[in-house]
Protein backbone atom coordinates (compact mmCIF):
# COMPACT_ATOMS: atom_id res chain seq x y z
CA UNK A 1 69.00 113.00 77.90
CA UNK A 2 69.04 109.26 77.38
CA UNK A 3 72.17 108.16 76.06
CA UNK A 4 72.17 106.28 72.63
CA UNK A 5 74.01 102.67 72.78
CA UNK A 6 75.57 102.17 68.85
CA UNK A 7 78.38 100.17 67.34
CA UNK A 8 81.81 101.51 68.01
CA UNK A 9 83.48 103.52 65.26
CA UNK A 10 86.89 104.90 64.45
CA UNK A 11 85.80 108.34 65.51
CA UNK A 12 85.10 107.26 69.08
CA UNK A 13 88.96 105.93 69.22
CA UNK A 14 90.35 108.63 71.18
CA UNK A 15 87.46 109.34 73.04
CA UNK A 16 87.20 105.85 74.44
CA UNK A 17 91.09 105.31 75.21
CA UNK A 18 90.82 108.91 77.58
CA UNK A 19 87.36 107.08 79.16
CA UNK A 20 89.43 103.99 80.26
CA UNK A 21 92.33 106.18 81.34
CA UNK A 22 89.75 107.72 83.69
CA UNK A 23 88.21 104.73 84.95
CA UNK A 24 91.06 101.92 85.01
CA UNK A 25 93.75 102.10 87.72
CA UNK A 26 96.52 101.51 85.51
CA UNK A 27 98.51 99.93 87.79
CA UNK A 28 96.32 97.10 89.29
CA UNK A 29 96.29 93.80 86.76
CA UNK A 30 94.53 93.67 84.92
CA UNK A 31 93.70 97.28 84.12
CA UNK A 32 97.43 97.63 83.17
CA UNK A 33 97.01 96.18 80.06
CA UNK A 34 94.82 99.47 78.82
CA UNK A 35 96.80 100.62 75.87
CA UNK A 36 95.95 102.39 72.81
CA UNK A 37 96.98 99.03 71.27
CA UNK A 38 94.19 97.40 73.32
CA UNK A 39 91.70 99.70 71.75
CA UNK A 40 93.12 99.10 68.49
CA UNK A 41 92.91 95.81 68.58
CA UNK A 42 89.74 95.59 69.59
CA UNK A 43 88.14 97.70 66.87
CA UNK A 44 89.85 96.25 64.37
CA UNK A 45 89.33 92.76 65.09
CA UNK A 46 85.85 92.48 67.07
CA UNK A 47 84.56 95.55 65.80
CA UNK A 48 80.70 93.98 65.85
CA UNK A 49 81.24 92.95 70.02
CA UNK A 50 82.92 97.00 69.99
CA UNK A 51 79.87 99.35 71.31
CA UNK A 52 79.91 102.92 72.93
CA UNK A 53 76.85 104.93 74.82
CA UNK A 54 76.55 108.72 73.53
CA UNK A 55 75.00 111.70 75.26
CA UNK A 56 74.73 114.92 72.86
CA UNK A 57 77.60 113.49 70.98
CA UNK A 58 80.56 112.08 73.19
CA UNK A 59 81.31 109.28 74.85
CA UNK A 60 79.86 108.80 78.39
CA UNK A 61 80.62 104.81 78.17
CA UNK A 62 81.86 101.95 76.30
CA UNK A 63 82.40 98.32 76.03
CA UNK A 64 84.83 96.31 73.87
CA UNK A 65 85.00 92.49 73.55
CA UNK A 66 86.41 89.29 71.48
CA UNK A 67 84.87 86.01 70.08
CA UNK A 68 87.01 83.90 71.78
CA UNK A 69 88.07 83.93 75.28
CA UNK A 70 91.79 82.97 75.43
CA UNK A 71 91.78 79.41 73.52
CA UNK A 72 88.04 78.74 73.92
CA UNK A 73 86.52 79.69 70.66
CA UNK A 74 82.77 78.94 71.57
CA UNK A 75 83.14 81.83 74.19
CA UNK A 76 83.75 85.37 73.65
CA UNK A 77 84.96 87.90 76.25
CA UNK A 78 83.34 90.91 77.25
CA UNK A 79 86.46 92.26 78.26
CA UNK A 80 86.42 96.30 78.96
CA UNK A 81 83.64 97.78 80.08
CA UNK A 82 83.89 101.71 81.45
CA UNK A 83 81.20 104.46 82.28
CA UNK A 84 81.65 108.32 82.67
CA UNK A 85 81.47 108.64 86.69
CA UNK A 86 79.35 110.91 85.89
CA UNK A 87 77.08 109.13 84.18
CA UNK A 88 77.42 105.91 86.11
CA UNK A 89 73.90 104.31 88.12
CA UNK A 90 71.72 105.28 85.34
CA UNK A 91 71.66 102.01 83.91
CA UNK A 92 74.30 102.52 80.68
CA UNK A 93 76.00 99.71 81.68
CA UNK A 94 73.38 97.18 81.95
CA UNK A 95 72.61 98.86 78.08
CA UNK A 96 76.34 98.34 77.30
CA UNK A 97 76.33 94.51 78.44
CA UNK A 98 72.80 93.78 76.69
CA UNK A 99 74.37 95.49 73.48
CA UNK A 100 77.09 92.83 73.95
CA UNK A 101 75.06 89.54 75.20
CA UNK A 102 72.33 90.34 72.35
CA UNK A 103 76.18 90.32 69.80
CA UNK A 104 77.32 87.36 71.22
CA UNK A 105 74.05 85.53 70.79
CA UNK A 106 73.76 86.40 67.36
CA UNK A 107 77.89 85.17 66.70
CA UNK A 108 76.20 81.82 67.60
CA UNK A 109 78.67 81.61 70.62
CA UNK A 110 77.48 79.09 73.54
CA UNK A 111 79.02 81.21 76.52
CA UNK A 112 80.56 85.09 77.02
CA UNK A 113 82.92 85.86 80.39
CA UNK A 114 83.01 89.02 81.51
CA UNK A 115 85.79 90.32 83.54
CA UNK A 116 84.81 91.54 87.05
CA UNK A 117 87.19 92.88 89.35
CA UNK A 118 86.25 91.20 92.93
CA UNK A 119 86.30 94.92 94.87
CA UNK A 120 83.51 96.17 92.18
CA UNK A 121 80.18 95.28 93.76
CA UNK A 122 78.41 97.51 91.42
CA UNK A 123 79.75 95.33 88.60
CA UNK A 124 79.65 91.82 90.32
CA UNK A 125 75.79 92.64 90.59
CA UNK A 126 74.99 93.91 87.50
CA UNK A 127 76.30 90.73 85.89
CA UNK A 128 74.64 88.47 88.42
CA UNK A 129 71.31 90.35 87.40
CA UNK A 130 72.23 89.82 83.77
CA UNK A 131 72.90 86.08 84.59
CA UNK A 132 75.98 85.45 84.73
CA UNK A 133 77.54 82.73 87.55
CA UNK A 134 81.01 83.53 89.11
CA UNK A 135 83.52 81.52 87.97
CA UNK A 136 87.11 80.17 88.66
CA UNK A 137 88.87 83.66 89.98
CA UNK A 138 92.55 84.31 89.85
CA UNK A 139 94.14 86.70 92.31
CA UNK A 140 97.93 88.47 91.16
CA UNK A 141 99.89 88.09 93.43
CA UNK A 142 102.73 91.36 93.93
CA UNK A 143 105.73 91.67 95.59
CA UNK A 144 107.19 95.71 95.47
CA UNK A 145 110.59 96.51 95.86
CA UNK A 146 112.26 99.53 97.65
């Protein structure tokens, strides 16, 4: 069945948060910051950059974002983006990002970032297809104790 791309809503709350807790390694920066707070936040103050894709009625994927990216308010941030593994390669995320260009475009924004973790090919190439240019990278740094 061809999953159904819509506007996030507070119904899809919990079945979003247990999505990213699936797909984020919680302890690499900057999937550590995945929260139910995150979520939250997101849906209460971007809710129109907030989208999910739907198969028979849950959640197989999701992306939230923000009209401003850090102190740049002509930018917004495509910030979490997540797919069922088991629905992933069927083109839901290129649906997600669309979803969230086509919001951006109409928030009259001149650019979006999108987050990209540099040992996702799959996601490095889907935004190159959708046009977006790599930009300035930052690499954590972490020293472990004991």
């Amino acid at each position: 069945m061809e999953p159904t791309i819509r506007p996030m809503e507070v119904c899809d709350f919990a079945p979003v948060y247990e999505l990213g807790r699936r797909c984020y390694t919680l302890t690499d920066k900057p999937y550590n910051y995945w929260s139910i707070r995150e979520v939250a936040d997101h849906l209460e103050t971007n809710p129109g950059l907030c989208f999910v894709a739907e198969v028979e009625g849950c959640v197989v994927g999701f992306l939230l974002g923000d009209a401003s990216f850090e102190l740049i308010e002509d930018t917004a941030h495509l910030e979490w983006l997540a797919v069922d593994e088991e629905y992933r390669r069927r083109g839901i995320g290129q649906r997600l990002l669309e979803a969230g260009i086509a919001a951006v475009e109409r928030l009259g924004k001149r650019a979006v970032v999108a987050d990209i973790a540099s040992d996702n090919p799959y996601s490095r190439s889907l935004a190159q297809k959708l046009g977006f240019e790599e930009g300035l990278s930052v690499t954590y740094f972490t020293k472990r104790f004991g």
